[in-house]
PDB file of N, CA and C in Angstrom:
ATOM      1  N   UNK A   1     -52.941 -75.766 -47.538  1.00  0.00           N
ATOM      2  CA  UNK A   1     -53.149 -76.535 -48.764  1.00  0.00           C
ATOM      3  C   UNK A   1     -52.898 -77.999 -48.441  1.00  0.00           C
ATOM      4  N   UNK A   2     -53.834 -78.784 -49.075  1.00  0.00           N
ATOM      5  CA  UNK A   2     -53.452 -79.865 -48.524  1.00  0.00           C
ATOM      6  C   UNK A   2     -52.348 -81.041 -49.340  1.00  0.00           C
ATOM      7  N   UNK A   3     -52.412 -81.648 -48.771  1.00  0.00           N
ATOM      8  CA  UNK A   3     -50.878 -82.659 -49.214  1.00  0.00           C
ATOM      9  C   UNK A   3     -50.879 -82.990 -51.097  1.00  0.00           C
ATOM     10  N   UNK A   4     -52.154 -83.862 -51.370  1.00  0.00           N
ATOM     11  CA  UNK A   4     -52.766 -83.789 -52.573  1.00  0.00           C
ATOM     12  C   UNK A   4     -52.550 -82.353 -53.498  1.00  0.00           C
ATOM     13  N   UNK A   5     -53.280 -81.438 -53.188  1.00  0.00           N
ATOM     14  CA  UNK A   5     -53.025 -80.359 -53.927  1.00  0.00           C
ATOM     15  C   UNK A   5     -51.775 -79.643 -53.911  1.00  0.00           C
ATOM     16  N   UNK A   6     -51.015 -79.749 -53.229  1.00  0.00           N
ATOM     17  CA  UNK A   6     -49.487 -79.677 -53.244  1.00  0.00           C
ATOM     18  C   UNK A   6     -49.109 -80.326 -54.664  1.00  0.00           C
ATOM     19  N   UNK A   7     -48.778 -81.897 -54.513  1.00  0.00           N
ATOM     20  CA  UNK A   7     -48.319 -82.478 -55.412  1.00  0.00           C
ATOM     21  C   UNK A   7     -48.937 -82.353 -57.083  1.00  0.00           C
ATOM     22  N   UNK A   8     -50.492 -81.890 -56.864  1.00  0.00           N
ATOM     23  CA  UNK A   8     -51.289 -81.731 -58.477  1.00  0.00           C
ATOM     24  C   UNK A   8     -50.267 -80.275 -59.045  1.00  0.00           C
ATOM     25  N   UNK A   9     -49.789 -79.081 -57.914  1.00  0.00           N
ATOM     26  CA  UNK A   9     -49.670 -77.800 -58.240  1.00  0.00           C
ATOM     27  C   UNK A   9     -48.269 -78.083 -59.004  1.00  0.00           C
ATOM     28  N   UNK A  10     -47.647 -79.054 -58.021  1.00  0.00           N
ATOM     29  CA  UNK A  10     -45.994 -79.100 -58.226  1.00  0.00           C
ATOM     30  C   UNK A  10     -45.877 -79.623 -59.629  1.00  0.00           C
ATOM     31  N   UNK A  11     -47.204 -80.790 -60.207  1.00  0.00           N
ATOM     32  CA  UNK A  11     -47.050 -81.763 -61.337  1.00  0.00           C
ATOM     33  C   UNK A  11     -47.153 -80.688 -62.872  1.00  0.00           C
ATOM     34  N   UNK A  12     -48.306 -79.795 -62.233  1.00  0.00           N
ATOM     35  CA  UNK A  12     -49.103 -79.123 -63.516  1.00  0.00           C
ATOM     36  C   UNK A  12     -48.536 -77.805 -63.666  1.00  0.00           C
ATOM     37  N   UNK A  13     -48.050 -77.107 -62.493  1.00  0.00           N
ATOM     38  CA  UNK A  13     -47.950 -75.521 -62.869  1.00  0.00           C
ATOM     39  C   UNK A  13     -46.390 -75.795 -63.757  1.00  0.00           C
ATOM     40  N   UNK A  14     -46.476 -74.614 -64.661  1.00  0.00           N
ATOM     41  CA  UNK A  14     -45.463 -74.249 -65.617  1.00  0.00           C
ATOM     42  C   UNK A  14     -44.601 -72.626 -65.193  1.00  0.00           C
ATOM     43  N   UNK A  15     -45.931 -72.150 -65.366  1.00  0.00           N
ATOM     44  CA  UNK A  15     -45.484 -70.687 -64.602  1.00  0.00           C
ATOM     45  C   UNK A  15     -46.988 -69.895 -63.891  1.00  0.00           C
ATOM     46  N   UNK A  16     -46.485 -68.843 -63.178  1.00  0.00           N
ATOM     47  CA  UNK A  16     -47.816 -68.611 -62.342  1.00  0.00           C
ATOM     48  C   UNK A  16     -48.245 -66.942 -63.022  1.00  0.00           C
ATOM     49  N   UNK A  17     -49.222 -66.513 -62.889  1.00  0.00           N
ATOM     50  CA  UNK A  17     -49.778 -65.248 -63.584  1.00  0.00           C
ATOM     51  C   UNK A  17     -49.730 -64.432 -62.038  1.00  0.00           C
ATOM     52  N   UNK A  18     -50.230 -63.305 -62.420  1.00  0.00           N
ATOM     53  CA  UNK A  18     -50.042 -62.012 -61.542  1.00  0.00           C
ATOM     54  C   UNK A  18     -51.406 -62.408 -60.306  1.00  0.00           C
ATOM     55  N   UNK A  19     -51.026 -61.432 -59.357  1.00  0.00           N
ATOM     56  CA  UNK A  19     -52.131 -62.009 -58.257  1.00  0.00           C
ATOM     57  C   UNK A  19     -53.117 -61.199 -58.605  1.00  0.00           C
ATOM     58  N   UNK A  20     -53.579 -60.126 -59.086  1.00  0.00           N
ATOM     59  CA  UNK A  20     -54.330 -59.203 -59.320  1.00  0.00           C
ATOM     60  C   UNK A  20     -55.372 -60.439 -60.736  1.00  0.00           C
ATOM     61  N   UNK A  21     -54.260 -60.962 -61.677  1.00  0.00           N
ATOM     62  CA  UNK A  21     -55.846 -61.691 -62.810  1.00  0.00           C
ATOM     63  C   UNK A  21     -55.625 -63.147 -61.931  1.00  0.00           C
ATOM     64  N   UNK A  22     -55.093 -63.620 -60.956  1.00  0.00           N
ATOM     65  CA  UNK A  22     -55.561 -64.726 -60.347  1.00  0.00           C
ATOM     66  C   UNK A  22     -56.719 -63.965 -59.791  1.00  0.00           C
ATOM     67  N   UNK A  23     -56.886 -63.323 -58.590  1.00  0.00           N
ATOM     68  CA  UNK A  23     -57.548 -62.793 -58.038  1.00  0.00           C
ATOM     69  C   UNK A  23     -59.090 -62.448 -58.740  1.00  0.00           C
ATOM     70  N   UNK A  24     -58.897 -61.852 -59.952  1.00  0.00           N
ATOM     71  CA  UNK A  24     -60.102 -61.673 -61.119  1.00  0.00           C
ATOM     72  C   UNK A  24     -60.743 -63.121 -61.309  1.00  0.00           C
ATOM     73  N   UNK A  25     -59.712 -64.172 -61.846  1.00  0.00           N
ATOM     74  CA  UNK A  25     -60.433 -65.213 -61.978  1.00  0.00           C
ATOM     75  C   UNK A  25     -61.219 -66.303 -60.968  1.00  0.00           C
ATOM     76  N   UNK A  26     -60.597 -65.750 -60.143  1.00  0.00           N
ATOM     77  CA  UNK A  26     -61.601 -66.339 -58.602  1.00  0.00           C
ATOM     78  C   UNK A  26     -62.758 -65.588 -58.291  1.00  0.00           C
ATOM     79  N   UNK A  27     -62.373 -64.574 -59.125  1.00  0.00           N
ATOM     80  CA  UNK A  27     -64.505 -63.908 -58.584  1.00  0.00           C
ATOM     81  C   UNK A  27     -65.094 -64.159 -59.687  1.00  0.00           C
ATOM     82  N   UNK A  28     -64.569 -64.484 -60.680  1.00  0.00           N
ATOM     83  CA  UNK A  28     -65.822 -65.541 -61.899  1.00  0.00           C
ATOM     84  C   UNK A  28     -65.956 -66.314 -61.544  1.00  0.00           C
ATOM     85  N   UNK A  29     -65.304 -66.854 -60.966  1.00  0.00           N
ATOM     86  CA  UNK A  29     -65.835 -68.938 -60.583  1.00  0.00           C
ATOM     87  C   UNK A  29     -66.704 -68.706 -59.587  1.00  0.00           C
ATOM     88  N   UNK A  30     -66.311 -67.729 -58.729  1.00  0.00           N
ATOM     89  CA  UNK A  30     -67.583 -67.187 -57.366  1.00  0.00           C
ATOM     90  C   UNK A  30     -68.851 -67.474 -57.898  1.00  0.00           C
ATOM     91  N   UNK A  31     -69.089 -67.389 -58.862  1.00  0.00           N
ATOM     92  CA  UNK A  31     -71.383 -67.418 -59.055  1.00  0.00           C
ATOM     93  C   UNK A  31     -71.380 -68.332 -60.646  1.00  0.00           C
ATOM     94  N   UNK A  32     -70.169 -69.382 -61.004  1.00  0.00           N
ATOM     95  CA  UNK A  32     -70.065 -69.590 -62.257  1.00  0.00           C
ATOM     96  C   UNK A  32     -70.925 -71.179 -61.861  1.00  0.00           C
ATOM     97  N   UNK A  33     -71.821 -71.311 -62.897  1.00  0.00           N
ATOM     98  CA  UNK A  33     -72.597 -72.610 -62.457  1.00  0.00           C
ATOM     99  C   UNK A  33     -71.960 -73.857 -62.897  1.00  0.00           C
ATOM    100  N   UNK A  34     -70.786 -73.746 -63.379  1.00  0.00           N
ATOM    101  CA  UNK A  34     -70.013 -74.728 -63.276  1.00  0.00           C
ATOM    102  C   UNK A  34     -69.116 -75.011 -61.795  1.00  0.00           C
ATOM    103  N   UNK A  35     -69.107 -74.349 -60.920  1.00  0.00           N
ATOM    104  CA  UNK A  35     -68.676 -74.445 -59.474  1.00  0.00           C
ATOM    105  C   UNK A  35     -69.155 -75.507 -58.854  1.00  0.00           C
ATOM    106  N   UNK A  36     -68.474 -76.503 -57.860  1.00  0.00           N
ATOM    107  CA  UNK A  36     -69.227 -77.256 -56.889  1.00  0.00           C
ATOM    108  C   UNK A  36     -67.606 -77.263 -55.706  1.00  0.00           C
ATOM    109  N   UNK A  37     -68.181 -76.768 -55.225  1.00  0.00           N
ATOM    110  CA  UNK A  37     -67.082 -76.531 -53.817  1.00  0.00           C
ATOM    111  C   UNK A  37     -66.001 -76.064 -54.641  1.00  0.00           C
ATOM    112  N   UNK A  38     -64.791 -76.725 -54.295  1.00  0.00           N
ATOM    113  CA  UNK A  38     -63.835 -75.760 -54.767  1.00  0.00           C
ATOM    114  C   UNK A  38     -62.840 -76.327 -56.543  1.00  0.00           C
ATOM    115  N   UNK A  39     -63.923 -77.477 -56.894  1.00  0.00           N
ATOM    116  CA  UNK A  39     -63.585 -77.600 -58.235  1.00  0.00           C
ATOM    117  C   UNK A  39     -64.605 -76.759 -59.396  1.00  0.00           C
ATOM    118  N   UNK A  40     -64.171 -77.380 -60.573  1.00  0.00           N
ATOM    119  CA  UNK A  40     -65.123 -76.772 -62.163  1.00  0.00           C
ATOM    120  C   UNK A  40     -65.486 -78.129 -62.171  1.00  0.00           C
ATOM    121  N   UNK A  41     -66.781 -78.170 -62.561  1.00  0.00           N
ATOM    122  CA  UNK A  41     -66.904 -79.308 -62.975  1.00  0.00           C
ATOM    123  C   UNK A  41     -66.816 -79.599 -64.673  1.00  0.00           C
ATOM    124  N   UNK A  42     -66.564 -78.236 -65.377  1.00  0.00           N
ATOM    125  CA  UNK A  42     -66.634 -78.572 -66.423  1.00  0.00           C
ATOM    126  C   UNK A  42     -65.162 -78.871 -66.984  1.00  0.00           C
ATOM    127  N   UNK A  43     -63.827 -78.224 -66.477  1.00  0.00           N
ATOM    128  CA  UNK A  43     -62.597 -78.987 -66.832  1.00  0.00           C
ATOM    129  C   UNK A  43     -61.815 -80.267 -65.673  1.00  0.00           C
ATOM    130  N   UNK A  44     -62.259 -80.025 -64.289  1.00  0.00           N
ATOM    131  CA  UNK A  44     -62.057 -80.859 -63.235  1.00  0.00           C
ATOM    132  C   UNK A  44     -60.760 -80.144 -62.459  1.00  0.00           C
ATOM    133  N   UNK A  45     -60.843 -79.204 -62.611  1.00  0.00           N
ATOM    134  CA  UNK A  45     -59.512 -78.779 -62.007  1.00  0.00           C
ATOM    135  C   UNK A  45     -59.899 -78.128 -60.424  1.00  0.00           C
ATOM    136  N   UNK A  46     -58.786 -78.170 -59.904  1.00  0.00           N
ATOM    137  CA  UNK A  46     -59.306 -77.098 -58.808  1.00  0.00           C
ATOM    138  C   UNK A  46     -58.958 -75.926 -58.733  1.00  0.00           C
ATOM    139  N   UNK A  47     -60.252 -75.256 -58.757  1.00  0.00           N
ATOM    140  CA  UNK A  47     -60.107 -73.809 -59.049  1.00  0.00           C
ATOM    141  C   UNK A  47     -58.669 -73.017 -58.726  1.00  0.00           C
ATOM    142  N   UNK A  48     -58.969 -73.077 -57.237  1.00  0.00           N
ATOM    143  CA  UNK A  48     -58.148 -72.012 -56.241  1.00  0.00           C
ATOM    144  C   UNK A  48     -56.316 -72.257 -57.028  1.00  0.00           C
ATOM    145  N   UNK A  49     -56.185 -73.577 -57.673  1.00  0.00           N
ATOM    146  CA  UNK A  49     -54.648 -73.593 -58.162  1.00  0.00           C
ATOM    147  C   UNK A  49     -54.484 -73.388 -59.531  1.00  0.00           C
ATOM    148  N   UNK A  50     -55.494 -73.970 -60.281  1.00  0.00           N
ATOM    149  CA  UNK A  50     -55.413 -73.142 -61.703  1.00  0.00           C
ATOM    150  C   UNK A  50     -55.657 -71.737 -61.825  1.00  0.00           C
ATOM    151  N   UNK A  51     -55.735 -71.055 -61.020  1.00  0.00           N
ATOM    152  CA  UNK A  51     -56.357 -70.136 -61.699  1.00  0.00           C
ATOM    153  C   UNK A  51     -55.428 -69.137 -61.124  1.00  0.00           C
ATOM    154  N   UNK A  52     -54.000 -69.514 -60.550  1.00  0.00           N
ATOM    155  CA  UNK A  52     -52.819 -68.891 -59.958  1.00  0.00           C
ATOM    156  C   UNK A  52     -52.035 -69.205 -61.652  1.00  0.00           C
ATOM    157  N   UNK A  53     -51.929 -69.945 -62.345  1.00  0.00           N
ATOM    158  CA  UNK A  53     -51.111 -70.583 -63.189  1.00  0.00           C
ATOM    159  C   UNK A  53     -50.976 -69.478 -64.507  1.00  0.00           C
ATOM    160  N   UNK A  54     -50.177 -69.114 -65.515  1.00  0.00           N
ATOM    161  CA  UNK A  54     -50.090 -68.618 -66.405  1.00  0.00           C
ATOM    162  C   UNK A  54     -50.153 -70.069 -67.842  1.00  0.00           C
ATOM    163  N   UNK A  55     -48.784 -70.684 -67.490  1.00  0.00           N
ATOM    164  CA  UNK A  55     -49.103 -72.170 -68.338  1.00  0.00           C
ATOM    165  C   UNK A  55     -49.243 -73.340 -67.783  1.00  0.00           C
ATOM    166  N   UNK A  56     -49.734 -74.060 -67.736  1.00  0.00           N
ATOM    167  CA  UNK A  56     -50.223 -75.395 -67.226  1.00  0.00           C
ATOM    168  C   UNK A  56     -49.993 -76.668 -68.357  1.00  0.00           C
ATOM    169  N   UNK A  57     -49.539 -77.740 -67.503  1.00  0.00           N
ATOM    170  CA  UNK A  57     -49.719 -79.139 -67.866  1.00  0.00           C
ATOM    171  C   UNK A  57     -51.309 -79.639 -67.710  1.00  0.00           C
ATOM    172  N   UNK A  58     -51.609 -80.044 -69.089  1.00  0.00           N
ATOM    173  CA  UNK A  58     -53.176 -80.151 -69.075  1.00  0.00           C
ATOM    174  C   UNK A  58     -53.497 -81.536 -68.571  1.00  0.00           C
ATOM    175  N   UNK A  59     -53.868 -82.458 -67.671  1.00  0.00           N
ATOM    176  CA  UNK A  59     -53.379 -84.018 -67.439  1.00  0.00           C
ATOM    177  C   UNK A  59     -54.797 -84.460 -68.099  1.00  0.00           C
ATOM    178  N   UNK A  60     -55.955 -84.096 -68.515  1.00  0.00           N
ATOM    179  CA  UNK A  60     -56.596 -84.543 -70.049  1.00  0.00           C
ATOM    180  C   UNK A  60     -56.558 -84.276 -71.074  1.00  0.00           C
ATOM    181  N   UNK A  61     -55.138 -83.914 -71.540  1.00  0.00           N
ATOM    182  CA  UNK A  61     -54.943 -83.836 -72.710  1.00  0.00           C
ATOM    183  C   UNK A  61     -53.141 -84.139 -72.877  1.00  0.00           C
ATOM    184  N   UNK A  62     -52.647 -85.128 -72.336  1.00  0.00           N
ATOM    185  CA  UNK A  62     -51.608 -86.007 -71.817  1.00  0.00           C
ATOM    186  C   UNK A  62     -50.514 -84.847 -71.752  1.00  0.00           C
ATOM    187  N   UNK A  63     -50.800 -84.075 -70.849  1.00  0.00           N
ATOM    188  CA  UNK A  63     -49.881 -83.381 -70.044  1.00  0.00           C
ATOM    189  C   UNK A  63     -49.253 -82.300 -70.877  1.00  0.00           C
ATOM    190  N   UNK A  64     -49.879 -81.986 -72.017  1.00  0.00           N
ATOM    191  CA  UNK A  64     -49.194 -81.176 -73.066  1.00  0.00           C
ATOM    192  C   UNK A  64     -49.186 -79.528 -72.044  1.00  0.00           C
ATOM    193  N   UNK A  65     -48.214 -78.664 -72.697  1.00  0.00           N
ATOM    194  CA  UNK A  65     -47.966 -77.562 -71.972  1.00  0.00           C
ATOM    195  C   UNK A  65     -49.364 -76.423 -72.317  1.00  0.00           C
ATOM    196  N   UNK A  66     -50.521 -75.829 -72.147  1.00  0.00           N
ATOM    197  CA  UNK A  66     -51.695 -74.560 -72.604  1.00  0.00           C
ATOM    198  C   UNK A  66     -51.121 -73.883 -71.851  1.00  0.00           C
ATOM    199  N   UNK A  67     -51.335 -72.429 -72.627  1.00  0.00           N
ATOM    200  CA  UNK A  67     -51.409 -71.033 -72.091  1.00  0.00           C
ATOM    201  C   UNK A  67     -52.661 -71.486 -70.924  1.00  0.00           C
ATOM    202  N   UNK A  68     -52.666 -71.208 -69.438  1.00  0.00           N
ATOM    203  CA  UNK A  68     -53.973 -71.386 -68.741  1.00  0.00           C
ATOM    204  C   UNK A  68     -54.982 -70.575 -68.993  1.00  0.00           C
ATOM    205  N   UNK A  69     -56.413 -71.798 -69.061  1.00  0.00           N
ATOM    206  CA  UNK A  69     -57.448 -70.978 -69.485  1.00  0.00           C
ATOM    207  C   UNK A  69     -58.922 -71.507 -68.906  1.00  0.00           C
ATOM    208  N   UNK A  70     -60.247 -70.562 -69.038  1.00  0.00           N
ATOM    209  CA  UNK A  70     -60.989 -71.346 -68.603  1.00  0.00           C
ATOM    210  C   UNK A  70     -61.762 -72.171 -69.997  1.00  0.00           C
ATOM    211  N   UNK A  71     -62.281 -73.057 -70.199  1.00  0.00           N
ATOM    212  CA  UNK A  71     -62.463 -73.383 -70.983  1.00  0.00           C
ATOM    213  C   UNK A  71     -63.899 -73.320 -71.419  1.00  0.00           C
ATOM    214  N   UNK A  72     -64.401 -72.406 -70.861  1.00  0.00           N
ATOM    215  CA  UNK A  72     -65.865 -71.852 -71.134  1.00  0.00           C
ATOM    216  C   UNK A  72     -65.290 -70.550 -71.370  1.00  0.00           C
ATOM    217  N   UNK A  73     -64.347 -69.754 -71.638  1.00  0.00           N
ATOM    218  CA  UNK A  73     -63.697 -68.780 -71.918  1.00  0.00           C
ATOM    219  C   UNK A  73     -64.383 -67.567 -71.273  1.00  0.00           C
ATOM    220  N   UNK A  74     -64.101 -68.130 -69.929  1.00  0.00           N
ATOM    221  CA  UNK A  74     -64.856 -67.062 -68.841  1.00  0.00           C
ATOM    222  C   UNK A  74     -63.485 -65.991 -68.311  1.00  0.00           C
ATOM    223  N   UNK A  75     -62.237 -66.595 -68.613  1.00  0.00           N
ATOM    224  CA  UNK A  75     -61.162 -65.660 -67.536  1.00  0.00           C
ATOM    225  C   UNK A  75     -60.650 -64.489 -68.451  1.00  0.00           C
ATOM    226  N   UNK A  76     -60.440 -63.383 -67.381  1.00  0.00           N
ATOM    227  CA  UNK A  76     -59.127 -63.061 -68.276  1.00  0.00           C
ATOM    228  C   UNK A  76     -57.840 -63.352 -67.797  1.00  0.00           C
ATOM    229  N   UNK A  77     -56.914 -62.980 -68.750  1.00  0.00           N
ATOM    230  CA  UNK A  77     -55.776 -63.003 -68.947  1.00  0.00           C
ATOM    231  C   UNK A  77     -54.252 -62.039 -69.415  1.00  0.00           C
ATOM    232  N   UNK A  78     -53.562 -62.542 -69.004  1.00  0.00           N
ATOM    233  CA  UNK A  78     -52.629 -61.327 -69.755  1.00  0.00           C
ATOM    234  C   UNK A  78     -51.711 -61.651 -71.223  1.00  0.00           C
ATOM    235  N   UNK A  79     -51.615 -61.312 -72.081  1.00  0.00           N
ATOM    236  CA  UNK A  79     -50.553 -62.128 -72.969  1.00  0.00           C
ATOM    237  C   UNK A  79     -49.615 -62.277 -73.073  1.00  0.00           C
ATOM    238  N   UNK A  80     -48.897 -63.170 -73.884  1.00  0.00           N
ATOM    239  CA  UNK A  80     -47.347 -62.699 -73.971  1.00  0.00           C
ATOM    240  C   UNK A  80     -46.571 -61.407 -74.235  1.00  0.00           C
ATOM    241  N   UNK A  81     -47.110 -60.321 -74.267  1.00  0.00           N
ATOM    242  CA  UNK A  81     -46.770 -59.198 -74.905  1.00  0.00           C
ATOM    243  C   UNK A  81     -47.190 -58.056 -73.843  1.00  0.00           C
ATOM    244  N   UNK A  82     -47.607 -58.578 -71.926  1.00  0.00           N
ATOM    245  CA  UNK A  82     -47.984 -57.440 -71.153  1.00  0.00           C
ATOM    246  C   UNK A  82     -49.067 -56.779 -71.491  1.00  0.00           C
ATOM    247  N   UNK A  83     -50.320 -57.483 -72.713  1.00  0.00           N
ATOM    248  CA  UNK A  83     -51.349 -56.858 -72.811  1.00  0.00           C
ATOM    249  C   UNK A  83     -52.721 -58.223 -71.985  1.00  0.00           C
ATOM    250  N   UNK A  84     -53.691 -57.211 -70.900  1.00  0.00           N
ATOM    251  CA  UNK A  84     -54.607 -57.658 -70.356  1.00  0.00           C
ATOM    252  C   UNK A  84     -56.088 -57.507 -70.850  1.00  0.00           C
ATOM    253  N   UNK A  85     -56.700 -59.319 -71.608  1.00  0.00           N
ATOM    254  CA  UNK A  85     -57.325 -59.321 -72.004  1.00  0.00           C
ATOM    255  C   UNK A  85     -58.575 -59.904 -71.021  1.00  0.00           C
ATOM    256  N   UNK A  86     -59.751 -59.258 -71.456  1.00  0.00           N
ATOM    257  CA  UNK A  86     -61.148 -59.387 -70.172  1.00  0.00           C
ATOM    258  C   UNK A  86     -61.468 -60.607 -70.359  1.00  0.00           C
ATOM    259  N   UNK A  87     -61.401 -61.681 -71.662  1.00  0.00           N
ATOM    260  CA  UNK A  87     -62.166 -62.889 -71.551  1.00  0.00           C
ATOM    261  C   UNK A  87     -60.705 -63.569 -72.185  1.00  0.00           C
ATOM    262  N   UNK A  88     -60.943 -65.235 -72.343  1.00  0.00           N
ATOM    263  CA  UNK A  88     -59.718 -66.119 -72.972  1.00  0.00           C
ATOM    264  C   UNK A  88     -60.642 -67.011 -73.526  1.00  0.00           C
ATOM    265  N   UNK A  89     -61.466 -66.558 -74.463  1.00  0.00           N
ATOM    266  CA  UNK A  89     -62.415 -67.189 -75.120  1.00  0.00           C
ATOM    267  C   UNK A  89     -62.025 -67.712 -76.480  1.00  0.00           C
ATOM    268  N   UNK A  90     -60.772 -66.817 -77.158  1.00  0.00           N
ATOM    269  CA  UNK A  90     -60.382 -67.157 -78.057  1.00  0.00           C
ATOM    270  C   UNK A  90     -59.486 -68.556 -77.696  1.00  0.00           C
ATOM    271  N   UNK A  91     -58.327 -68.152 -76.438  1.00  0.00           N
ATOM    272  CA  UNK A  91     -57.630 -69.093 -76.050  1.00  0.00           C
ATOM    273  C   UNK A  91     -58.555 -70.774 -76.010  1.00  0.00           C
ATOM    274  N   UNK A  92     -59.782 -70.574 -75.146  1.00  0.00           N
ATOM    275  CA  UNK A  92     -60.650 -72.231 -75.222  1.00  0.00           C
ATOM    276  C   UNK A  92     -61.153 -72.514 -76.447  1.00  0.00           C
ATOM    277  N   UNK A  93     -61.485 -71.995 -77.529  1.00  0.00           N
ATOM    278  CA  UNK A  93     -61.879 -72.545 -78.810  1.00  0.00           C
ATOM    279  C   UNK A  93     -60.404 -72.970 -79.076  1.00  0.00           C
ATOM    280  N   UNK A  94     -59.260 -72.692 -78.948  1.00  0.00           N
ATOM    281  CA  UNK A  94     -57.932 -72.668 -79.984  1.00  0.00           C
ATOM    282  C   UNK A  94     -57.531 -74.439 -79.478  1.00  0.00           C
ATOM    283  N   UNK A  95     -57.948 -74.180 -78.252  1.00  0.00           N
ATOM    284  CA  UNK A  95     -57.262 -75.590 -77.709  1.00  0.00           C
ATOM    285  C   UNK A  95     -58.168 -76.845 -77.411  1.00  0.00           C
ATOM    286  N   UNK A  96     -59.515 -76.496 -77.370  1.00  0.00           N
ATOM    287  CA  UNK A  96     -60.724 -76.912 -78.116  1.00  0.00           C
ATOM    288  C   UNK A  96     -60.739 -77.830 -79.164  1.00  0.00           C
ATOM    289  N   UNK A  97     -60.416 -76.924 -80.500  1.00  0.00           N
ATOM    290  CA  UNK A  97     -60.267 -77.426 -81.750  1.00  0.00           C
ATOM    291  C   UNK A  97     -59.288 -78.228 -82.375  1.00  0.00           C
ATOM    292  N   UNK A  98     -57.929 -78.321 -81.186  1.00  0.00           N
ATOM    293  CA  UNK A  98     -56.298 -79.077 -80.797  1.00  0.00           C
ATOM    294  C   UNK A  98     -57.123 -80.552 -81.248  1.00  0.00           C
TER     295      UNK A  98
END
């Protein structure tokens, strides 16, 4: 990892999700046409470290704490309650509409 993405992971991660829905959410971004190397171009993040994260510091939206999400509500996720949901579509409209 390089030096840069070190310091973005150390700034933004809150807490990290299970490797099994990291793992899920890296094979959506695999063929997602928002991909260009290893960012989204539609939130700017880089994939490979958001998508380890459970909550995140959002740094366009002045660092406030989100449940992590994709914001085309492509991922799943797990909730606060140990239940695993297939999309977080509700989650990107909620914080969307913030």
């Amino acid at each position: 990892m390089s030096i840069l993405k070190s310091i973005i992971k150390a700034a933004l991660k809150e807490k990290f999700t299970t490797e099994a829905i990291s793992e899920k959410r890296l094979a959506k971004c695999e063929t997602c046409e928002f991909r260009k190397d290893d960012t989204c171009t539609a939130c700017k993040c880089f994939i490979d470290l958001k998508a380890e994260m459970d909550y995140n510091r959002n740094p366009l939206k002045g660092f406030r704490i989100e449940k992590t999400h994709c914001v085309k509500g492509k991922w799943p996720f797990i909730d606060d309650e140990g239940k695993e949901h297939e999309n977080d579509l509700e989650i990107a409209n909620y914080y969307k509409n913030l």
